[in-house]
N, C-alpha and C. Protein backbone atom coordinates (compact mmCIF):
# COMPACT_ATOMS: atom_id res chain seq x y z
N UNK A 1 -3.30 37.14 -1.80
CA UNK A 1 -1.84 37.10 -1.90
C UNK A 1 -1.30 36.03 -0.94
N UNK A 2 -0.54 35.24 -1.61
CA UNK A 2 0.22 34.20 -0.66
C UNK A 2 1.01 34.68 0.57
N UNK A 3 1.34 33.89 1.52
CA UNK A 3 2.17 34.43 2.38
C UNK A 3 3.64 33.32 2.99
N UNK A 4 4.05 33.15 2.57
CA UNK A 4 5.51 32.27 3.09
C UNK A 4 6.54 32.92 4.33
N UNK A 5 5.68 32.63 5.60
CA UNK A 5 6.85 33.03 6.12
C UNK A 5 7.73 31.91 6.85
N UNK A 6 8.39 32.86 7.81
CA UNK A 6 9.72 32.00 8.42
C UNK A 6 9.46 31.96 9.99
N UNK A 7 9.42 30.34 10.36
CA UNK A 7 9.07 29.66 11.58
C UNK A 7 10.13 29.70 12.17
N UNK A 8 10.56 30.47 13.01
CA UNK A 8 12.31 30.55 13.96
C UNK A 8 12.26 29.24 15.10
N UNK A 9 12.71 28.57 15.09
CA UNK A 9 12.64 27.74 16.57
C UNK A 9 13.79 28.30 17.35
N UNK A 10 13.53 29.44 18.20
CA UNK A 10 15.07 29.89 19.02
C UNK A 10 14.90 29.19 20.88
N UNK A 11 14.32 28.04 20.93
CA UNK A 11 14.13 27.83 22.31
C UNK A 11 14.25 26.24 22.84
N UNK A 12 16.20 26.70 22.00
CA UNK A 12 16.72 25.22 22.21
C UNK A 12 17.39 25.88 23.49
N UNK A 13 18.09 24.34 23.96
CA UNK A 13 18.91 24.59 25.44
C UNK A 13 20.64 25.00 25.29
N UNK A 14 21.20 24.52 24.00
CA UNK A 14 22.20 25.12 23.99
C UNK A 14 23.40 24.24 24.88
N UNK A 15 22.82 23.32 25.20
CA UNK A 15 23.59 22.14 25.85
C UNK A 15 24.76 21.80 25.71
N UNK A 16 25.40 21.41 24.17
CA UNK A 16 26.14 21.39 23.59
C UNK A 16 27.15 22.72 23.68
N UNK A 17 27.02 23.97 23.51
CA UNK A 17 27.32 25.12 23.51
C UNK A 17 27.95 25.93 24.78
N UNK A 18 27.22 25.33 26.05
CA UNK A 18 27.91 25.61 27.24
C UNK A 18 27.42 26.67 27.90
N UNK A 19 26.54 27.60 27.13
CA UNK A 19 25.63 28.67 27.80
C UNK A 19 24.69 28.89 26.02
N UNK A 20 24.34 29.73 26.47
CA UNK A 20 22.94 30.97 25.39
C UNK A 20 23.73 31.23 24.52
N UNK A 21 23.47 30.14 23.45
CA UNK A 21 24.58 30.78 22.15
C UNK A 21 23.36 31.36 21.45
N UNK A 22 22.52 31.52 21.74
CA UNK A 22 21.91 33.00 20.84
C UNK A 22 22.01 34.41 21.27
N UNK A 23 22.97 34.49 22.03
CA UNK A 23 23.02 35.54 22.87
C UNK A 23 25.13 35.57 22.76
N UNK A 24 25.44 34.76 22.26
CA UNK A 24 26.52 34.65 22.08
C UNK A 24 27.27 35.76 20.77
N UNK A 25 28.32 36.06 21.18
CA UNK A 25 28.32 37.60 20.14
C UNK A 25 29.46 37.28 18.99
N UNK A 26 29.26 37.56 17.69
CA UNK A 26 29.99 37.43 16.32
C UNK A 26 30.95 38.25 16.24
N UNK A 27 31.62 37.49 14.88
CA UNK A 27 32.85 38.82 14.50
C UNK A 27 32.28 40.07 14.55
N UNK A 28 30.86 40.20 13.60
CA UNK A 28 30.88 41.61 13.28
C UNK A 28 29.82 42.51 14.53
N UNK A 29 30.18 41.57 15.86
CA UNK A 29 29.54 42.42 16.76
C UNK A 29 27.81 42.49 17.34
N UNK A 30 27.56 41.53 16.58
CA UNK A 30 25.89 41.37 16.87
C UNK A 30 25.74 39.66 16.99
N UNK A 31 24.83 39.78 17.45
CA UNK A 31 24.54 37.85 18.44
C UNK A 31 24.44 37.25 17.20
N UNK A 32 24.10 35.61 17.80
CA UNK A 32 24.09 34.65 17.13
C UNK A 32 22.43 34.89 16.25
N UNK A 33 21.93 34.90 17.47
CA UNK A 33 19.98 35.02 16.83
C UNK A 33 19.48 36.35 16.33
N UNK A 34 20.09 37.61 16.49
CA UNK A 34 19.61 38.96 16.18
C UNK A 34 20.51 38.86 14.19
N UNK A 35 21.51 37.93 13.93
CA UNK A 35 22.27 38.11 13.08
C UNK A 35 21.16 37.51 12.38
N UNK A 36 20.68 35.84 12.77
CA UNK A 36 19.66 35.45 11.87
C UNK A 36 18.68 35.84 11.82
N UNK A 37 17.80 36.89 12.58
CA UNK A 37 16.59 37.43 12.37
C UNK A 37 17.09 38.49 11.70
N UNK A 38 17.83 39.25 11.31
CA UNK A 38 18.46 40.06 10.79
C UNK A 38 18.54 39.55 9.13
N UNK A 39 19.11 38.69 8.88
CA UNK A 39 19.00 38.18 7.53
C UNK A 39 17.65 38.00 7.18
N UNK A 40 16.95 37.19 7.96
CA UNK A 40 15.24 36.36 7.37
C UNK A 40 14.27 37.56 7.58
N UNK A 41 14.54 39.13 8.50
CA UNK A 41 13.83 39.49 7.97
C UNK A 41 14.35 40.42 6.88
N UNK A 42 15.07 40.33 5.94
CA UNK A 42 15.21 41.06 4.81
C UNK A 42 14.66 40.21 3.61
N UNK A 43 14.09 39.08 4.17
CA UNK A 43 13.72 38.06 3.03
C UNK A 43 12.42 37.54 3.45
N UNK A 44 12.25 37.51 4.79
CA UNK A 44 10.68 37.02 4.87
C UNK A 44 9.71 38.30 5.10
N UNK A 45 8.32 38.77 4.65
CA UNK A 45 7.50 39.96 5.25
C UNK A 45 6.78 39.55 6.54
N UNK A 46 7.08 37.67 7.06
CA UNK A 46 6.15 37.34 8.09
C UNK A 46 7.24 36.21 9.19
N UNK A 47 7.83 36.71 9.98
CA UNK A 47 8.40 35.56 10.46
C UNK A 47 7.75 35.38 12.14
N UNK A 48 7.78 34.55 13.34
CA UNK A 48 7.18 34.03 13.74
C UNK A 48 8.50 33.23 14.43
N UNK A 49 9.10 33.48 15.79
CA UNK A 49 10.21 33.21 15.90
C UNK A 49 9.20 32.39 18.19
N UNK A 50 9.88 31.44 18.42
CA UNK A 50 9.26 30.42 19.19
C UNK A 50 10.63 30.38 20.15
N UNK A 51 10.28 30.85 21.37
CA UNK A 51 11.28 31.24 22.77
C UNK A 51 11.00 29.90 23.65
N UNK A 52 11.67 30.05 24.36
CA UNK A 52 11.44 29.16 25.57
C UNK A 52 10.31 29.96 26.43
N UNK A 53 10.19 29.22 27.19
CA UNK A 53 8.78 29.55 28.28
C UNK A 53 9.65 30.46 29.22
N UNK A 54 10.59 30.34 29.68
CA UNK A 54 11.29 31.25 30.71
C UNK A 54 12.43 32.36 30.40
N UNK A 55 12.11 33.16 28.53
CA UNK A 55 12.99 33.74 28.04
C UNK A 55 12.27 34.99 28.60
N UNK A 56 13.06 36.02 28.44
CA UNK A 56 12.35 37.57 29.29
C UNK A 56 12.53 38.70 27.99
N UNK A 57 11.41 39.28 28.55
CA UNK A 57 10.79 40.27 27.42
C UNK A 57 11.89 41.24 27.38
N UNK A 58 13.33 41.50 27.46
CA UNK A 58 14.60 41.93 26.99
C UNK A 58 14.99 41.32 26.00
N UNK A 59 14.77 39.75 26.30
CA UNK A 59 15.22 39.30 24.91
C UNK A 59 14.25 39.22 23.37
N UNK A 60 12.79 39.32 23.69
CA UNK A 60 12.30 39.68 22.45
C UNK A 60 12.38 41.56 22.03
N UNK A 61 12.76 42.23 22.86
CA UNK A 61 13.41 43.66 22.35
C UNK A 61 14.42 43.72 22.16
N UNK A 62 15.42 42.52 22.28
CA UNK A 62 16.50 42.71 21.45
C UNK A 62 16.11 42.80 20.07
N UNK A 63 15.36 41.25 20.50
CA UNK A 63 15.63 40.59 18.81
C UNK A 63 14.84 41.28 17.72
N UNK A 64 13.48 42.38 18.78
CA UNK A 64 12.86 43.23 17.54
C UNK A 64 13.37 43.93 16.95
N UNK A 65 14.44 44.48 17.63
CA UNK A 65 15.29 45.65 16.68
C UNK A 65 15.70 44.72 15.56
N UNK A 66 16.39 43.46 16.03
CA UNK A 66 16.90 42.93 14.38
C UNK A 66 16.41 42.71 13.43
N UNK A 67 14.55 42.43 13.89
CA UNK A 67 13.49 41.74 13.10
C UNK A 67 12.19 42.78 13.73
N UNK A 68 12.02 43.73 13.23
CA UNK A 68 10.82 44.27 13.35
C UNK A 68 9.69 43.86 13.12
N UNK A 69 9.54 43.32 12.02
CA UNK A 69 8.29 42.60 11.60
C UNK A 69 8.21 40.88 12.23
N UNK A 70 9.06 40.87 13.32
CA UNK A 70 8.96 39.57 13.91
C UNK A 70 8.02 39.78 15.11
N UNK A 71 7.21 37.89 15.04
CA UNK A 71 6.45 38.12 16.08
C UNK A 71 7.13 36.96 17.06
N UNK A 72 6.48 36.56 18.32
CA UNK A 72 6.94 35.63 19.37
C UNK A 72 5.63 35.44 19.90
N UNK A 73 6.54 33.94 20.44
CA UNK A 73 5.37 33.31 21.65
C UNK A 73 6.26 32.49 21.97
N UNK A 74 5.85 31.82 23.10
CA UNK A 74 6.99 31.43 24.06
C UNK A 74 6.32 29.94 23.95
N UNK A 75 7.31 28.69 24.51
CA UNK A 75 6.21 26.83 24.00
C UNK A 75 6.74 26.85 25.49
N UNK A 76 5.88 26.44 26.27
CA UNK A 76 5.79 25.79 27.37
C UNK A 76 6.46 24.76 27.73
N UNK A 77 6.30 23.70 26.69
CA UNK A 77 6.94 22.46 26.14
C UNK A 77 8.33 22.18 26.02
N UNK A 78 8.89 23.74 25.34
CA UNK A 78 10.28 23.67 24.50
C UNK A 78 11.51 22.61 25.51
N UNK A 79 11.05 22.53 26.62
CA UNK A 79 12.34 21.54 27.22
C UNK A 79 12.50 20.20 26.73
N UNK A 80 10.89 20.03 26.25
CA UNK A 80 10.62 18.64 25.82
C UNK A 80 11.51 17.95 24.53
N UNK A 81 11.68 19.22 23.89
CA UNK A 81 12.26 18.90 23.03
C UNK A 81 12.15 19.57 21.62
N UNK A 82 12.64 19.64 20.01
CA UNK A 82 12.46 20.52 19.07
C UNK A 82 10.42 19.90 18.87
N UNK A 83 10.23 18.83 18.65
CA UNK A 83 9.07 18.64 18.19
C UNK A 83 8.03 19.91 18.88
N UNK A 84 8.10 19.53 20.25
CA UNK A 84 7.08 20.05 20.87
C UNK A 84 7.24 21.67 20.10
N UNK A 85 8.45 22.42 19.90
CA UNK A 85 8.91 23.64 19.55
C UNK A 85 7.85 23.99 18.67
N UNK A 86 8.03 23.24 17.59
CA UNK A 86 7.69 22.76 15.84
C UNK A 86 6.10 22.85 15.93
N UNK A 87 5.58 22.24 16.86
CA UNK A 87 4.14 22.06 16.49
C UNK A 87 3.42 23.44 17.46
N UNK A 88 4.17 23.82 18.25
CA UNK A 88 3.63 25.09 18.97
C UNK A 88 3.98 26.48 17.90
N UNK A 89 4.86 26.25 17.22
CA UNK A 89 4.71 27.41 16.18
C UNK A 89 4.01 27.27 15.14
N UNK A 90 4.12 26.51 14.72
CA UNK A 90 3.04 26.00 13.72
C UNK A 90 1.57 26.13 13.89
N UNK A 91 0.96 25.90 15.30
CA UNK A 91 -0.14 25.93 15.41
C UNK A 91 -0.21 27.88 15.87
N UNK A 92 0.66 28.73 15.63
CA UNK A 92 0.61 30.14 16.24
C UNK A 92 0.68 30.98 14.34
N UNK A 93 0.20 30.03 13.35
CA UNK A 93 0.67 31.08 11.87
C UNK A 93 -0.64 30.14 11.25
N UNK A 94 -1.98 29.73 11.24
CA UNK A 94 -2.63 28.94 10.77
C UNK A 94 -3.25 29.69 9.34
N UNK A 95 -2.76 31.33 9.51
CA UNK A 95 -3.27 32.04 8.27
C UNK A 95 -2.33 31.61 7.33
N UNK A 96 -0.81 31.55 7.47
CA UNK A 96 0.13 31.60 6.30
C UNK A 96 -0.06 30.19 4.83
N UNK A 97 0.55 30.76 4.08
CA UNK A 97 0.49 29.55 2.75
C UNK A 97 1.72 28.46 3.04
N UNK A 98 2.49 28.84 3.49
CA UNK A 98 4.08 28.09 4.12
C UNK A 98 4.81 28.69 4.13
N UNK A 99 5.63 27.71 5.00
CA UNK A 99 6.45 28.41 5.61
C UNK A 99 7.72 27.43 6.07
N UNK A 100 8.95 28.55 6.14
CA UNK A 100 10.27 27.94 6.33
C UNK A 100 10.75 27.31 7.66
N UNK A 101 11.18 26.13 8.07
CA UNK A 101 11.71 26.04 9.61
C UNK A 101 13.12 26.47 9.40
N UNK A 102 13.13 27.61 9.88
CA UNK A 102 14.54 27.96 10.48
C UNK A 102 14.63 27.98 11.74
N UNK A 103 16.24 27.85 11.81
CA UNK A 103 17.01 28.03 13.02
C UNK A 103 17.61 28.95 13.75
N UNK A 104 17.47 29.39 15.04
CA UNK A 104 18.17 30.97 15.34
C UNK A 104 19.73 30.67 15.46
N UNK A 105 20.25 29.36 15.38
CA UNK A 105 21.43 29.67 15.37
C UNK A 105 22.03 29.23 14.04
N UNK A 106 22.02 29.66 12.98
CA UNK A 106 22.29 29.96 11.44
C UNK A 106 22.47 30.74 10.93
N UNK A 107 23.47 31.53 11.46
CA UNK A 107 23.53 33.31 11.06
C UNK A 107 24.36 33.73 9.83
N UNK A 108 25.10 32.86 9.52
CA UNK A 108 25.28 32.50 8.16
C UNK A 108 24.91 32.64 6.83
N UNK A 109 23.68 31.96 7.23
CA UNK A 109 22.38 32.29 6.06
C UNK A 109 22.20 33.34 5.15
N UNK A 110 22.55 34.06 4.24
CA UNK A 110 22.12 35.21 3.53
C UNK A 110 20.84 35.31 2.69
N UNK A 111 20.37 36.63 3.37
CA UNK A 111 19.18 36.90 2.54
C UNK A 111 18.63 36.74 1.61
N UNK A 112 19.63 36.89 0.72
CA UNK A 112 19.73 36.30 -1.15
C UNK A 112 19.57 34.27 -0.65
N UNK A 113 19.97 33.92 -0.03
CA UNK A 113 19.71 32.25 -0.20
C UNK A 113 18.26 32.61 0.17
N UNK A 114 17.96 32.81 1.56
CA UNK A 114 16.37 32.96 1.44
C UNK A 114 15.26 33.07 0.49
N UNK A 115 15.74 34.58 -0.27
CA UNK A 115 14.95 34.86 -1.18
C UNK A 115 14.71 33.73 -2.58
N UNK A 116 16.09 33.14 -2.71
CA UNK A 116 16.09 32.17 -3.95
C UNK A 116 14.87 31.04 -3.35
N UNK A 117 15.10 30.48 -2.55
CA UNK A 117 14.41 29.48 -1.50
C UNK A 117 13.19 29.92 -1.97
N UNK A 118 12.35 31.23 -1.00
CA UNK A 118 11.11 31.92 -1.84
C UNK A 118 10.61 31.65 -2.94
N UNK A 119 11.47 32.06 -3.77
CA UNK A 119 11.12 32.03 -5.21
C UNK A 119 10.80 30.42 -5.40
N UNK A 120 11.99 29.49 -5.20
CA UNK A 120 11.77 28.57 -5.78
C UNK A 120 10.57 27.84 -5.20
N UNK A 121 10.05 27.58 -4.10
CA UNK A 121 9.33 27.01 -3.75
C UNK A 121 7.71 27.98 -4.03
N UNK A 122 7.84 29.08 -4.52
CA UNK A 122 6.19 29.56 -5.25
C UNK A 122 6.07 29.21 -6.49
N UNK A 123 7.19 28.76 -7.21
CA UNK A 123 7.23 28.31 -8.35
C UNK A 123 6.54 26.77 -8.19
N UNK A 124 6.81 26.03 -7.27
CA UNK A 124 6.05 25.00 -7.11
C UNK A 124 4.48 25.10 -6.63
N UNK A 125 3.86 26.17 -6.26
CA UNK A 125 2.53 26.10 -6.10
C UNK A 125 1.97 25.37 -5.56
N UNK A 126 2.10 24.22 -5.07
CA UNK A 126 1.42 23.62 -3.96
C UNK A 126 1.45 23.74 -2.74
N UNK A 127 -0.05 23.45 -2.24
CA UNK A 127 -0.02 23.43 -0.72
C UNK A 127 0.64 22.37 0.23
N UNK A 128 0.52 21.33 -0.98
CA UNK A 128 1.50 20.35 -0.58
C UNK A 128 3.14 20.45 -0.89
N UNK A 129 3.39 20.76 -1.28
CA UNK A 129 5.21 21.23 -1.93
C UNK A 129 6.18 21.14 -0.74
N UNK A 130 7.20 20.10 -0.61
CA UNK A 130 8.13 20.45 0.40
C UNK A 130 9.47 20.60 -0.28
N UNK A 131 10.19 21.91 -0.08
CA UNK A 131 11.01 22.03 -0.89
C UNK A 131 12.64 21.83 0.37
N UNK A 132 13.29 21.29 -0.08
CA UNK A 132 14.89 20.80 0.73
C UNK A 132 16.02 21.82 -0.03
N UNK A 133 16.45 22.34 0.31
CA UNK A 133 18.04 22.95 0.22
C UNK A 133 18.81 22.02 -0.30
N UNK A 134 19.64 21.94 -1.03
CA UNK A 134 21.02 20.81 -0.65
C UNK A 134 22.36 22.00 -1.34
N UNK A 135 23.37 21.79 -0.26
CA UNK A 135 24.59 22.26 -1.08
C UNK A 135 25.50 21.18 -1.63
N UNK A 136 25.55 21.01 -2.55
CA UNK A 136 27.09 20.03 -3.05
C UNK A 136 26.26 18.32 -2.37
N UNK A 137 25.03 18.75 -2.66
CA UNK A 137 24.19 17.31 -2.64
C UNK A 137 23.54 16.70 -1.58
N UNK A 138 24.43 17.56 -0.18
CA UNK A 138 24.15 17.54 1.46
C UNK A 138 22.65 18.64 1.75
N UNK A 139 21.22 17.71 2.67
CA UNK A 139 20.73 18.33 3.10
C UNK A 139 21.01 19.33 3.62
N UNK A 140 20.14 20.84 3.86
CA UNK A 140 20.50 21.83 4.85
C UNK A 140 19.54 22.17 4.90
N UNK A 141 19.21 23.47 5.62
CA UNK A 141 18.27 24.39 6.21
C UNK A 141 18.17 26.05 5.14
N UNK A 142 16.88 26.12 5.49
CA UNK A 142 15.48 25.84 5.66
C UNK A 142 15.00 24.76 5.12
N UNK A 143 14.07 24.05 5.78
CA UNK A 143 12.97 23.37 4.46
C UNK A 143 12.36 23.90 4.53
N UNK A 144 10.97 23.81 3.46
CA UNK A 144 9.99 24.83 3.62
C UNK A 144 8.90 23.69 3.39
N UNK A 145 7.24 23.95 3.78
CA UNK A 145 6.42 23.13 3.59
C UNK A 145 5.28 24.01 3.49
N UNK A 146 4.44 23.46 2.42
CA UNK A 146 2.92 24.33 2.31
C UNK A 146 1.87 23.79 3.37
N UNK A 147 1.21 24.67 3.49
CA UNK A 147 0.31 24.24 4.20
C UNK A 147 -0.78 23.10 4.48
N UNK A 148 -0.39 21.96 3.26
CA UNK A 148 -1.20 21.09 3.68
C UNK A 148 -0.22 20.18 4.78
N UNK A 149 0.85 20.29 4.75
CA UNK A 149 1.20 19.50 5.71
C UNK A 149 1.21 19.74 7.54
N UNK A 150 0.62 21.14 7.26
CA UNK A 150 0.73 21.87 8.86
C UNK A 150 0.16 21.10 10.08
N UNK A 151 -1.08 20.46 9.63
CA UNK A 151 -1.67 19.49 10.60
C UNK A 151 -0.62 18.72 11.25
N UNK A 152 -0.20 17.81 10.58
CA UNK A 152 0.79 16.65 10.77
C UNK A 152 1.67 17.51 11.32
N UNK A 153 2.44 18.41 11.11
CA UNK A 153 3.45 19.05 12.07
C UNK A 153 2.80 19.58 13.34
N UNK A 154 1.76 20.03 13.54
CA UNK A 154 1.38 20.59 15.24
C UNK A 154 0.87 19.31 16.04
N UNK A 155 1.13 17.59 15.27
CA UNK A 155 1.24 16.45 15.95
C UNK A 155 2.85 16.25 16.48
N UNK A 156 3.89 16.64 16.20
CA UNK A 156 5.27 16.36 16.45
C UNK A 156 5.50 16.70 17.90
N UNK A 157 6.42 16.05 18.42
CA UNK A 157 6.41 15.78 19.78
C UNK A 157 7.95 15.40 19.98
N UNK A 158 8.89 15.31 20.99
CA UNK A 158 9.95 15.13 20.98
C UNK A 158 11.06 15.96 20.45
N UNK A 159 12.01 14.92 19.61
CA UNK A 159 13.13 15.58 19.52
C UNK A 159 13.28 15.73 17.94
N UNK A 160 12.14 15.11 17.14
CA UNK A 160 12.79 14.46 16.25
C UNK A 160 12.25 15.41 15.25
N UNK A 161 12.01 16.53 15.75
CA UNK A 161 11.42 17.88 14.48
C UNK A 161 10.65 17.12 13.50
N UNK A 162 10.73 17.62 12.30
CA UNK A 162 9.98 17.59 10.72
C UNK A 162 10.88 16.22 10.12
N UNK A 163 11.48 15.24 10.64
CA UNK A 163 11.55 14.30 10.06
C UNK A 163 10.43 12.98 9.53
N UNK A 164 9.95 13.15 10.48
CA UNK A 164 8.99 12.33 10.29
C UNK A 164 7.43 13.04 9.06
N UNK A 165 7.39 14.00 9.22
CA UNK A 165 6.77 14.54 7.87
C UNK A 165 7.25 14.82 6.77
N UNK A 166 8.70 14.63 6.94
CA UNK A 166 9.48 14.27 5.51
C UNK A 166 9.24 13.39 4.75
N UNK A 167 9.40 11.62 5.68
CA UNK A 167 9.46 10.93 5.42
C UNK A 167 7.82 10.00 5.06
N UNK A 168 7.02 10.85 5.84
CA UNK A 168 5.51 10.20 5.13
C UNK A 168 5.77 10.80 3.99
N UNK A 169 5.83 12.36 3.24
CA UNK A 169 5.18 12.82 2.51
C UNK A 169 6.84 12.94 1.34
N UNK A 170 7.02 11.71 1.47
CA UNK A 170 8.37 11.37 0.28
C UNK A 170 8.09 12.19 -0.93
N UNK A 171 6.91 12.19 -1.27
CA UNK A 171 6.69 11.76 -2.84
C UNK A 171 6.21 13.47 -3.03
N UNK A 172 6.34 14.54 -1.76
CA UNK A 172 6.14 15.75 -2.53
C UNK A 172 7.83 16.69 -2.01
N UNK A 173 8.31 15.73 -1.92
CA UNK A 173 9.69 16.66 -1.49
C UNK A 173 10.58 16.64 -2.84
N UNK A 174 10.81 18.16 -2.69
CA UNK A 174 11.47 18.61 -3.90
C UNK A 174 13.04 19.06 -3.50
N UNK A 175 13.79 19.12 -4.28
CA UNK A 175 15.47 19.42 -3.62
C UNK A 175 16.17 20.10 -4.97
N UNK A 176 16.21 21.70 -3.62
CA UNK A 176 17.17 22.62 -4.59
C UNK A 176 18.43 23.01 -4.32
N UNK A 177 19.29 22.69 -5.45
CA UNK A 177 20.65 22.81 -5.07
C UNK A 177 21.10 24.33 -4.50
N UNK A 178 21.80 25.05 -3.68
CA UNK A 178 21.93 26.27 -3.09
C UNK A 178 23.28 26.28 -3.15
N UNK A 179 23.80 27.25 -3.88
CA UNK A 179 25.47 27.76 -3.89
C UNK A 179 25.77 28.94 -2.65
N UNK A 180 25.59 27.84 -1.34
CA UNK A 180 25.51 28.92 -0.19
C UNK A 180 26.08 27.83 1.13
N UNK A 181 27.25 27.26 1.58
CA UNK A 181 27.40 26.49 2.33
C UNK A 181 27.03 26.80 3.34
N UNK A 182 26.59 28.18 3.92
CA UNK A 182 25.77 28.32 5.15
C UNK A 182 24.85 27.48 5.74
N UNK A 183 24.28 27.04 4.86
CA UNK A 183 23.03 26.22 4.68
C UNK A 183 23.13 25.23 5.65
N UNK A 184 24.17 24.41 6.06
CA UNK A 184 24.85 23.12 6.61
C UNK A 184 25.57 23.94 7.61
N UNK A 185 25.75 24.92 8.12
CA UNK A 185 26.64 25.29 9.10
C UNK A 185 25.40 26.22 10.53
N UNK A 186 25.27 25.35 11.17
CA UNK A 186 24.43 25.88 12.68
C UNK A 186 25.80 26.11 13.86
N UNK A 187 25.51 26.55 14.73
CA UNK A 187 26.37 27.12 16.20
C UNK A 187 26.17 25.87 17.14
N UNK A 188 27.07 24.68 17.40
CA UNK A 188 27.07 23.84 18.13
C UNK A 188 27.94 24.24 19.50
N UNK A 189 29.01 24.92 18.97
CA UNK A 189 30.34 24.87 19.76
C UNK A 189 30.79 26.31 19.69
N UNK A 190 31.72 27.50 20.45
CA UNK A 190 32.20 28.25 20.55
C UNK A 190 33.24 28.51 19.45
N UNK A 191 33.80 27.42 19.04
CA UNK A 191 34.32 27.51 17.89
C UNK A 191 33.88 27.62 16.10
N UNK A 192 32.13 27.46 16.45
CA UNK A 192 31.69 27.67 15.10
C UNK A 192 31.26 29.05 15.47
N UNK A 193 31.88 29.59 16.29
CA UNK A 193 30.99 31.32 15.92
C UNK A 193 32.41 31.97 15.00
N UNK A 194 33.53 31.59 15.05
CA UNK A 194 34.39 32.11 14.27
C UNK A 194 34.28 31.91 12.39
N UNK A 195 35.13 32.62 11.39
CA UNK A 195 34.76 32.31 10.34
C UNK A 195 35.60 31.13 10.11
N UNK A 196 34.87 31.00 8.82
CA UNK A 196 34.85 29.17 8.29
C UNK A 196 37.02 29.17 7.99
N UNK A 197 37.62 30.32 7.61
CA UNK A 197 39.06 30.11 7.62
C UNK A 197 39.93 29.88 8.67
N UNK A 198 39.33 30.53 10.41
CA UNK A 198 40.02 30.37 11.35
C UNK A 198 39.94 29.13 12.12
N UNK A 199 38.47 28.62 11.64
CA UNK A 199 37.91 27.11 11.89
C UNK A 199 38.97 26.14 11.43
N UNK A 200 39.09 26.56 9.95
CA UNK A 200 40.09 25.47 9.17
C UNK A 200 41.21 25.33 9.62
């Protein structure tokens, strides 16, 4: 049986944000990162979520309650940057068939987009298959990638995530349109934790 799960990178700095916006709290009362492990695991059976080196074992019992079937490990690296993030989780799931890079601050996201995502990308069957999101034609999040490309991702280094294995492996990236603008909307600023009408 195949396995597709979901690669969390939650062990950014938040720089932009002004403190721990995964720890930062929503309308409906629950954080930024417990909301998105909360969605992905109603859609992934395997997710695999990547802390900073100096996060404390409070914060992976938060986030288990949201995501039970979530696991952790902490990147040593993560100051370095998303790459280093990317290739330390990657090299922590070497059983899975592929798997999604998500973001812990995307809480947005609904389960149902996930699951479509799922679907569509087993429909492609390859180990090579990289499947892209787009809403209204604009990249978003998740991508997902089979496992032949996993090597080349636990080489990434820096800042510059899964771009660069995008862009070698042009010719297996696939792009599905998603009627879900979440997709394009991450937590930069204090003002994106509000909804998209009080924003406007």
């Amino acid at each position: 049986m195949s396995t597709t799960g979901a690669l969390v990178l939650a062990a950014g700095m938040s720089r932009r944000f002004g403190g721990d916006k995964r720890a930062a709290p929503l309308p409906n009362g629950t954080t930024v990162a417990a909301e998105t492990l909360h969605q992905l695991s109603a859609a992934f059976d395997k997710i695999h979520v990547v802390l900073r080196d100096n996060d404390s074992d409070a914060l992976i019992e938060s986030l288990t309650i949201a995501a039970p079937n979530a696991r952790f490990s902490r990147c040593q690296d993560a100051h370095l940057g998303m790459g280093y993030s990317l290739a330390h989780g990657v090299a922590q799931v070497p059983e899975w068939d592929g798997l999604a890079v998500c973001l812990a601050d995307m809480p947005f996201i609904q389960a149902r987009t996930y699951r479509q995502l799922i679907e569509a990308f087993k429909a492609e069957a390859k180990s090579r298959a990289i499947l892209v999101p787009t809403y209204r034609s604009k990249r978003g999040h998740p991508v997902l990638f089979g496992s032949e490309h996993f090597r080349a991702m636990q080489l990434l280094q820096g800042d510059e995530g899964a771009k660069r294995v995008l862009k070698a492996q042009a010719s297996n990236v696939r792009f599905v349109e998603i009627d879900d603008a979440a997709i394009l909307r991450d937590i930069d600023h204090p003002d994106d934790l509000l909804p998209t009408a009080e924003r406007d």
